[in-house]
Protein backbone atom coordinates (compact mmCIF):
# COMPACT_ATOMS: atom_id res chain seq x y z
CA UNK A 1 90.31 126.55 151.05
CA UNK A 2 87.71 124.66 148.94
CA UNK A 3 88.61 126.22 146.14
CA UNK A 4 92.58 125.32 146.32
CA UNK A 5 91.00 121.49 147.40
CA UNK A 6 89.51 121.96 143.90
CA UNK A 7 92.25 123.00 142.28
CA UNK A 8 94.49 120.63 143.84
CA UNK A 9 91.91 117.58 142.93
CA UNK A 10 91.67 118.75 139.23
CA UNK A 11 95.80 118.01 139.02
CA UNK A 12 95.66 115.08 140.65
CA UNK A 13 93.25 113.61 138.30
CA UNK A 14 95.22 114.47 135.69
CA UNK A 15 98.47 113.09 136.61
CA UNK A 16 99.83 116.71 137.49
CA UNK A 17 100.66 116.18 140.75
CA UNK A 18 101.36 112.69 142.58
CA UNK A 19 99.78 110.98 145.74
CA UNK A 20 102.45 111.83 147.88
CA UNK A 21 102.41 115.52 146.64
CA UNK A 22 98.61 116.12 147.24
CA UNK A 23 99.24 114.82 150.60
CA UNK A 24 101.39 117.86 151.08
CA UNK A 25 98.77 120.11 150.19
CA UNK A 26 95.59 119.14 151.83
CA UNK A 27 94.13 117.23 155.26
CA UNK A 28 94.26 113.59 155.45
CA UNK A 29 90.81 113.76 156.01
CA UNK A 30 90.50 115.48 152.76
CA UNK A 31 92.90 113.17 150.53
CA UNK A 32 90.82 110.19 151.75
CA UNK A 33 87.48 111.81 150.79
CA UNK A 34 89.64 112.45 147.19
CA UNK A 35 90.92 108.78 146.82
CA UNK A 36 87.49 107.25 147.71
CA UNK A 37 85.88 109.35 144.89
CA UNK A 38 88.71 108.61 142.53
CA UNK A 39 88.05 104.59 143.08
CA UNK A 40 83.99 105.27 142.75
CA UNK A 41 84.46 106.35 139.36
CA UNK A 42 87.34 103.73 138.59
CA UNK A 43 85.07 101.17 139.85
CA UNK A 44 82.33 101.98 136.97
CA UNK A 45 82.08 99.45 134.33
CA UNK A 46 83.13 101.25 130.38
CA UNK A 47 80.17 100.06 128.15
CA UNK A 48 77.62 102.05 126.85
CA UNK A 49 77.33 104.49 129.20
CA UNK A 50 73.99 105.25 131.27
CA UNK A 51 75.15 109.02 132.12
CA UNK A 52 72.07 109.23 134.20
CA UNK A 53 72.10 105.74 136.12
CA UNK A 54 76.03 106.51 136.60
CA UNK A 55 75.40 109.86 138.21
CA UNK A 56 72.89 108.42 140.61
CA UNK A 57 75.40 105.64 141.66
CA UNK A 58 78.36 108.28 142.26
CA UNK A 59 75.43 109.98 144.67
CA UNK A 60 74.23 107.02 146.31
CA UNK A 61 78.06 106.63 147.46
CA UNK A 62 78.75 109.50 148.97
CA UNK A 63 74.89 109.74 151.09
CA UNK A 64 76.81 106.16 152.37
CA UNK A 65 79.76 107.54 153.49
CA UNK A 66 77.92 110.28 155.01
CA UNK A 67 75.88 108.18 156.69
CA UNK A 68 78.04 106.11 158.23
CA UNK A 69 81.68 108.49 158.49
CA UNK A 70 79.72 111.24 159.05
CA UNK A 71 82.20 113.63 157.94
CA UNK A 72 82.21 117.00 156.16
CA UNK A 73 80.02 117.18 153.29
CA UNK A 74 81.02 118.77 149.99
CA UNK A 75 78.41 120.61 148.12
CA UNK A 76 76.72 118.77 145.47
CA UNK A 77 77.70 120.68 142.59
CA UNK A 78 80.95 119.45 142.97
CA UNK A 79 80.22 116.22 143.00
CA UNK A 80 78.27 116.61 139.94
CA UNK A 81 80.98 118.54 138.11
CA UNK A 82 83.32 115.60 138.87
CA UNK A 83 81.10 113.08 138.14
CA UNK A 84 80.22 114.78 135.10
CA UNK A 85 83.71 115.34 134.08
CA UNK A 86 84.20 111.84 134.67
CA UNK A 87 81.89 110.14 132.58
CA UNK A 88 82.57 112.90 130.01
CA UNK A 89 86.11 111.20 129.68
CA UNK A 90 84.69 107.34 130.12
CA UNK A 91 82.77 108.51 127.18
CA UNK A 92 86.00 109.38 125.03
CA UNK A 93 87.89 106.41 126.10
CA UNK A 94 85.01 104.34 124.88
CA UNK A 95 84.61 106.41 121.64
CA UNK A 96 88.22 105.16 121.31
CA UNK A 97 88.04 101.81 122.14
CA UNK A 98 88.23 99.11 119.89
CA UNK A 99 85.24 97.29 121.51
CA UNK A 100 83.18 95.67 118.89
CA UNK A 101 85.11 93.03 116.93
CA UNK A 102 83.93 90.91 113.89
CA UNK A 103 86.28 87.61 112.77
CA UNK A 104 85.73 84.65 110.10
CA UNK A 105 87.43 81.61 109.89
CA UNK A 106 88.93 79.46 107.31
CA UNK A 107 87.02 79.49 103.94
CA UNK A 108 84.30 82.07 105.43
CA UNK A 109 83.34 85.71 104.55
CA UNK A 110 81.44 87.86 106.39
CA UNK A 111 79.60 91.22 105.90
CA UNK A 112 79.47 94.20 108.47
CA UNK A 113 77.00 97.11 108.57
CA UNK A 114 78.76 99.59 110.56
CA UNK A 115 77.06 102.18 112.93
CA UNK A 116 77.15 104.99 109.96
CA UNK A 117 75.77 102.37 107.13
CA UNK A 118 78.86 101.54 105.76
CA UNK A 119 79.61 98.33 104.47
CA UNK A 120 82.24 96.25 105.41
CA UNK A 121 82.78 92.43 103.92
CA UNK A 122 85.61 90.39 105.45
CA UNK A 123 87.76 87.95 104.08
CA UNK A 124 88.97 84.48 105.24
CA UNK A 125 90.80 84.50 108.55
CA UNK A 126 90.21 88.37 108.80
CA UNK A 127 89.09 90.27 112.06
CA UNK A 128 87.78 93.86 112.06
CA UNK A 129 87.15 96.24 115.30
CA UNK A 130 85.78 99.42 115.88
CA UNK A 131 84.86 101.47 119.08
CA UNK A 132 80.93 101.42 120.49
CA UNK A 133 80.78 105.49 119.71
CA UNK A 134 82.02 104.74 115.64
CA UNK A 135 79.94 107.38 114.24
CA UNK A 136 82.01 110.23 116.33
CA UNK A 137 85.06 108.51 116.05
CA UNK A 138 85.29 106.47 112.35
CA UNK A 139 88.22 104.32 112.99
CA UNK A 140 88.47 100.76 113.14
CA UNK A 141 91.53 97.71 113.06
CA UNK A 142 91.44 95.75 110.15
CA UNK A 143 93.64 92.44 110.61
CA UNK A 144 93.80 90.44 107.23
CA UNK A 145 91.41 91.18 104.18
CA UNK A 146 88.75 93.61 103.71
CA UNK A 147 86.58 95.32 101.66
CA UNK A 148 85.02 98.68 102.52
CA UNK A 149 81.65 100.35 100.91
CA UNK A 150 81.97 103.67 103.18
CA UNK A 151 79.72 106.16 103.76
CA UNK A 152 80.29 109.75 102.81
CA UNK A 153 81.27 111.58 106.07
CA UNK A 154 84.11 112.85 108.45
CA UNK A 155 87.20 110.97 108.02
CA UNK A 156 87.22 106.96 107.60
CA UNK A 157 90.61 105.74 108.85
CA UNK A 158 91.65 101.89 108.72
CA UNK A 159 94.53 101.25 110.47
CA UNK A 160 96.81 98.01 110.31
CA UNK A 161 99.60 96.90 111.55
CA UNK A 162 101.19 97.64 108.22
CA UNK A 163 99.55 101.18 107.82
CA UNK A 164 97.05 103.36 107.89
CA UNK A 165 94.63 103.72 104.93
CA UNK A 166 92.41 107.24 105.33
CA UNK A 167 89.19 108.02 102.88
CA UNK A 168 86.07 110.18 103.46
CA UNK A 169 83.18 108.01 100.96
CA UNK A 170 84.47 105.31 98.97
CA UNK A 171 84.80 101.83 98.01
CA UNK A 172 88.46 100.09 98.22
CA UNK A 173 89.61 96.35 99.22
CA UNK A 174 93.09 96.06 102.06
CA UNK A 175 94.89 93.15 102.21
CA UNK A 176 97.09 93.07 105.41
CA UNK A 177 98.55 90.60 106.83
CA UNK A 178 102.73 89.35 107.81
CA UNK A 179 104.47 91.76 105.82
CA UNK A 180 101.96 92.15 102.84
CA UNK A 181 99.93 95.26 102.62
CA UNK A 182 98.20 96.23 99.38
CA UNK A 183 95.34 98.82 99.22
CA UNK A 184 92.85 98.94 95.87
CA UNK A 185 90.75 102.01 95.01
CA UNK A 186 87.66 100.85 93.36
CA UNK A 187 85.54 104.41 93.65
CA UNK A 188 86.54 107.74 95.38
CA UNK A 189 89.89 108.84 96.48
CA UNK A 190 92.18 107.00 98.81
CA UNK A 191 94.85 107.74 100.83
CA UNK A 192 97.52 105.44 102.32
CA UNK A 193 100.47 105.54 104.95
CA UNK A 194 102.67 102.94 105.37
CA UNK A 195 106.80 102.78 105.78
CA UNK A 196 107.08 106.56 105.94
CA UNK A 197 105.64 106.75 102.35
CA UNK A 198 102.18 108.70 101.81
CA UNK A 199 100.42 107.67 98.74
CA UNK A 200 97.10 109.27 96.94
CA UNK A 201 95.07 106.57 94.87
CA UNK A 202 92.22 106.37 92.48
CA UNK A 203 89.67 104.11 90.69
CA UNK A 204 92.10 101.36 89.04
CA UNK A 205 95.24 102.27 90.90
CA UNK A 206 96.72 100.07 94.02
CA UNK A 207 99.44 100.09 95.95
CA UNK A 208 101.34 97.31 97.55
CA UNK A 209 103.78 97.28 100.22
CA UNK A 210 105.93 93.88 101.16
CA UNK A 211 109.76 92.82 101.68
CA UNK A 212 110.61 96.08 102.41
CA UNK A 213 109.69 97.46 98.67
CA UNK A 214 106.41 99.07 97.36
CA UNK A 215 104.79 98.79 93.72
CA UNK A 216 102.02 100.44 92.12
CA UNK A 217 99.66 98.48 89.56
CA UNK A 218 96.58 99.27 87.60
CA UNK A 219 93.75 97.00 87.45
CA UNK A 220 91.21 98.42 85.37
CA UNK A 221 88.91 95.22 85.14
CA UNK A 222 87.13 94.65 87.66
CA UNK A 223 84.14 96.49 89.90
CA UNK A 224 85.39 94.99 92.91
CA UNK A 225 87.63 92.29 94.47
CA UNK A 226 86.60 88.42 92.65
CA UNK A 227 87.34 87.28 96.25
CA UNK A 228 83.70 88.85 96.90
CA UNK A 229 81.97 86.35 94.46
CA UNK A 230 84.71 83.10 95.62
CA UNK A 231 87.85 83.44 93.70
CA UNK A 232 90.94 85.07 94.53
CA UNK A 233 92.81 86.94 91.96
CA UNK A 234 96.54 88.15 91.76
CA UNK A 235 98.18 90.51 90.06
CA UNK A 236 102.53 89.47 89.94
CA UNK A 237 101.88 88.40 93.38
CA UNK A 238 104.92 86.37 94.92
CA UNK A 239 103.98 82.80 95.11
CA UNK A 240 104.56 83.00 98.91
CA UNK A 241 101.53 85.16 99.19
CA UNK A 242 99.29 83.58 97.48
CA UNK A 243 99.59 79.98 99.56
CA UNK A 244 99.23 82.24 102.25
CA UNK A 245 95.73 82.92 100.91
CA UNK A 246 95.05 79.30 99.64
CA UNK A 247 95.64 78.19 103.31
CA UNK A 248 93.01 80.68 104.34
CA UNK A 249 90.36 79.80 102.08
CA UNK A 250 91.04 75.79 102.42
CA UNK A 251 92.46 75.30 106.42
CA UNK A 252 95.31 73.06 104.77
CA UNK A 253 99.03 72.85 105.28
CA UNK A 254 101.07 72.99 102.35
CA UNK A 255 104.96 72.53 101.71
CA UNK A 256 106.83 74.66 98.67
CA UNK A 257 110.02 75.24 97.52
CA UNK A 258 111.63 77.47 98.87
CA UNK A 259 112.83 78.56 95.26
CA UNK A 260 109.83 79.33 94.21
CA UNK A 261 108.80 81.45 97.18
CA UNK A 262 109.30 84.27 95.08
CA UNK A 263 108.63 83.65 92.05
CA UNK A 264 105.80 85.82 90.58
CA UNK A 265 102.27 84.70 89.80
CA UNK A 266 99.41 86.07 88.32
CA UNK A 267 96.27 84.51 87.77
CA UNK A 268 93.41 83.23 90.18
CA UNK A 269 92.19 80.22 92.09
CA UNK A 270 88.48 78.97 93.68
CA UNK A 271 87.58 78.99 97.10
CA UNK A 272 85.07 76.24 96.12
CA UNK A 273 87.33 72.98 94.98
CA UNK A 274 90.95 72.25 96.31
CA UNK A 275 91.80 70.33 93.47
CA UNK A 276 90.53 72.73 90.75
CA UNK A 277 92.43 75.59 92.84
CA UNK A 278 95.92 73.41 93.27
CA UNK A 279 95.91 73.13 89.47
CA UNK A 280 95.11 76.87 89.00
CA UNK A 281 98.27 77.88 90.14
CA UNK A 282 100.78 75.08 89.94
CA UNK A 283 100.57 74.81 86.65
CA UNK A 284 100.86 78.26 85.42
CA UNK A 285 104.84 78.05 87.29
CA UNK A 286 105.38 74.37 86.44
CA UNK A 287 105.08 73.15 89.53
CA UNK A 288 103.74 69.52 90.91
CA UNK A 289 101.68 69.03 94.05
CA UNK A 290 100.78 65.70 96.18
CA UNK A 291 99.25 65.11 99.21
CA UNK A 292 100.70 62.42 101.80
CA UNK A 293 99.27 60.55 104.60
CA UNK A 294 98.59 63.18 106.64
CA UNK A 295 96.94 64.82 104.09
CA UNK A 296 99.81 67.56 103.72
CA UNK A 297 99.96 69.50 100.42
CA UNK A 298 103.19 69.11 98.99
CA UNK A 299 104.68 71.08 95.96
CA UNK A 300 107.13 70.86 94.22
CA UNK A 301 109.20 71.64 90.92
């Protein structure tokens, strides 16, 4: 009979069978003893793990119960085998869970050392997370601008809203962010997902995803991203992408044309003067800029 309890336990903790149906099949007295343990181990806070500390408290419990129910008492090696089983799985949910998150704010950049050494330096208005166990599970959530300096190792997966970028040691800048989502490869090999499209990249070549189209451009000048050392840089970058950017690095609000929302720009501005950066690209497209009372940015043709 202890053995079928066992069996019947081992499907109810994993969703096989339902409350009603494990009533069925053993005592009440039984199913309580089952739904106490179950809310023990629910109870248990998910943060770095003590295995050992945990163990103790699922022990302490039941002597409790015992104490005071006084009702049948299941071997200990079953209550070790669950608890073990247990933390075994609060361990993978917490190798999966985004726990640890990094986020700037206008104007400010921000480097990460990651659990494995790898380097990661965020962008204006970005925010980066990645789960407590990162070294057994090397996947983090990148929202806004990044660039990575990985580590040679299993599989390095940053995933977006936009898609997924996958790379085993290398260095390569995403930009993600509304319905932008451009990947550089600056060193290694990169792989990227995004829109049902899989695309393979290497040192120079990018990829950029946005208004429902995708382009590929070579950039074979620079090391790494010039946002890195305070200027932003664009290659035929709609203009509505790159205000979105100015109004990260300068926390303003800004009024365009909505003519000109498209229109492509290349060229770069400074994250360390407004007015140096307004000029930078207004007047490569022609355009005019004020600022009113309120201190609005307004542009125009």
């Amino acid at each position: 009979m202890e053995n079928e309890n066992e069996t019947y336990l081992a499907d109810w903790l994993a969703d096989k069978i339902s409350d009603e149906q494990l009533k069925k099949l053993v005592t009440e007295e039984a199913f309580l003893d089952f739904q106490q343990l179950k809310n023990t181990v629910e109870n248990f806070t998910v943060s770095n793990p003590d295995l050992d500390k945990n163990f103790e408290a699922v022990k302490q419990k039941f002597h409790v119960k015992k104490a005071k129910k006084r009702v049948k008492v299941f071997p200990l090696w079953r209550y070790s085998a669950i608890a073990a089983t247990f933390l075994l799985l609060f361990g993978l949910y917490q190798s999966f869970h985004f726990s640890n998150t990094n986020v700037t704010g206008f104007g400010v950049s921000k480097n990460v050392t990651l659990p494995d050494n790898s380097i990661v330096t965020l962008n204006a208005k970005s925010k980066l997370s990645y789960p407590n166990l990162f070294q057994i599970n090397r996947t983090l959530s990148l929202e806004g601008e990044a660039y990575f300096e990985v580590e040679k190792g299993s599989t390095f997966t940053v995933e977006t809203a936009l898609g997924c970028v996958k790379v085993l040691g290398t260095k390569f800048n995403v930009n993600a962010y509304e319905d932008y989502f451009e990947v550089i490869c600056y060193e290694g090999k990169v792989s990227v997902a995004s829109k049902g499209q899989i695309v393979i990249i290497t040192p120079s070549e990018s990829i950029r995803f946005y208004d429902h189209t995708s382009e590929n451009f070579a950039d074979n000048t620079n090391q790494k991203p010039q946002w890195l050392t305070g200027e932003s840089d664009f290659r035929n970058v709609p203009f509505k992408y790159v205000i979105d950017q100015f109004k990260k690095q300068y926390d303003v609000v800004i009024a365009f044309p909505k003519t000109a929302e498209n229109v492509k720009f290349t060229g770069t501005f400074t994250h360390k003067n407004i007015e140096t950066a307004l000029q930078s690209i207004c007047i490569p497209l022609q355009l005019k800029y004020r600022k009113d009372s309120s201190g609005k940015i307004i542009i125009s043709e």
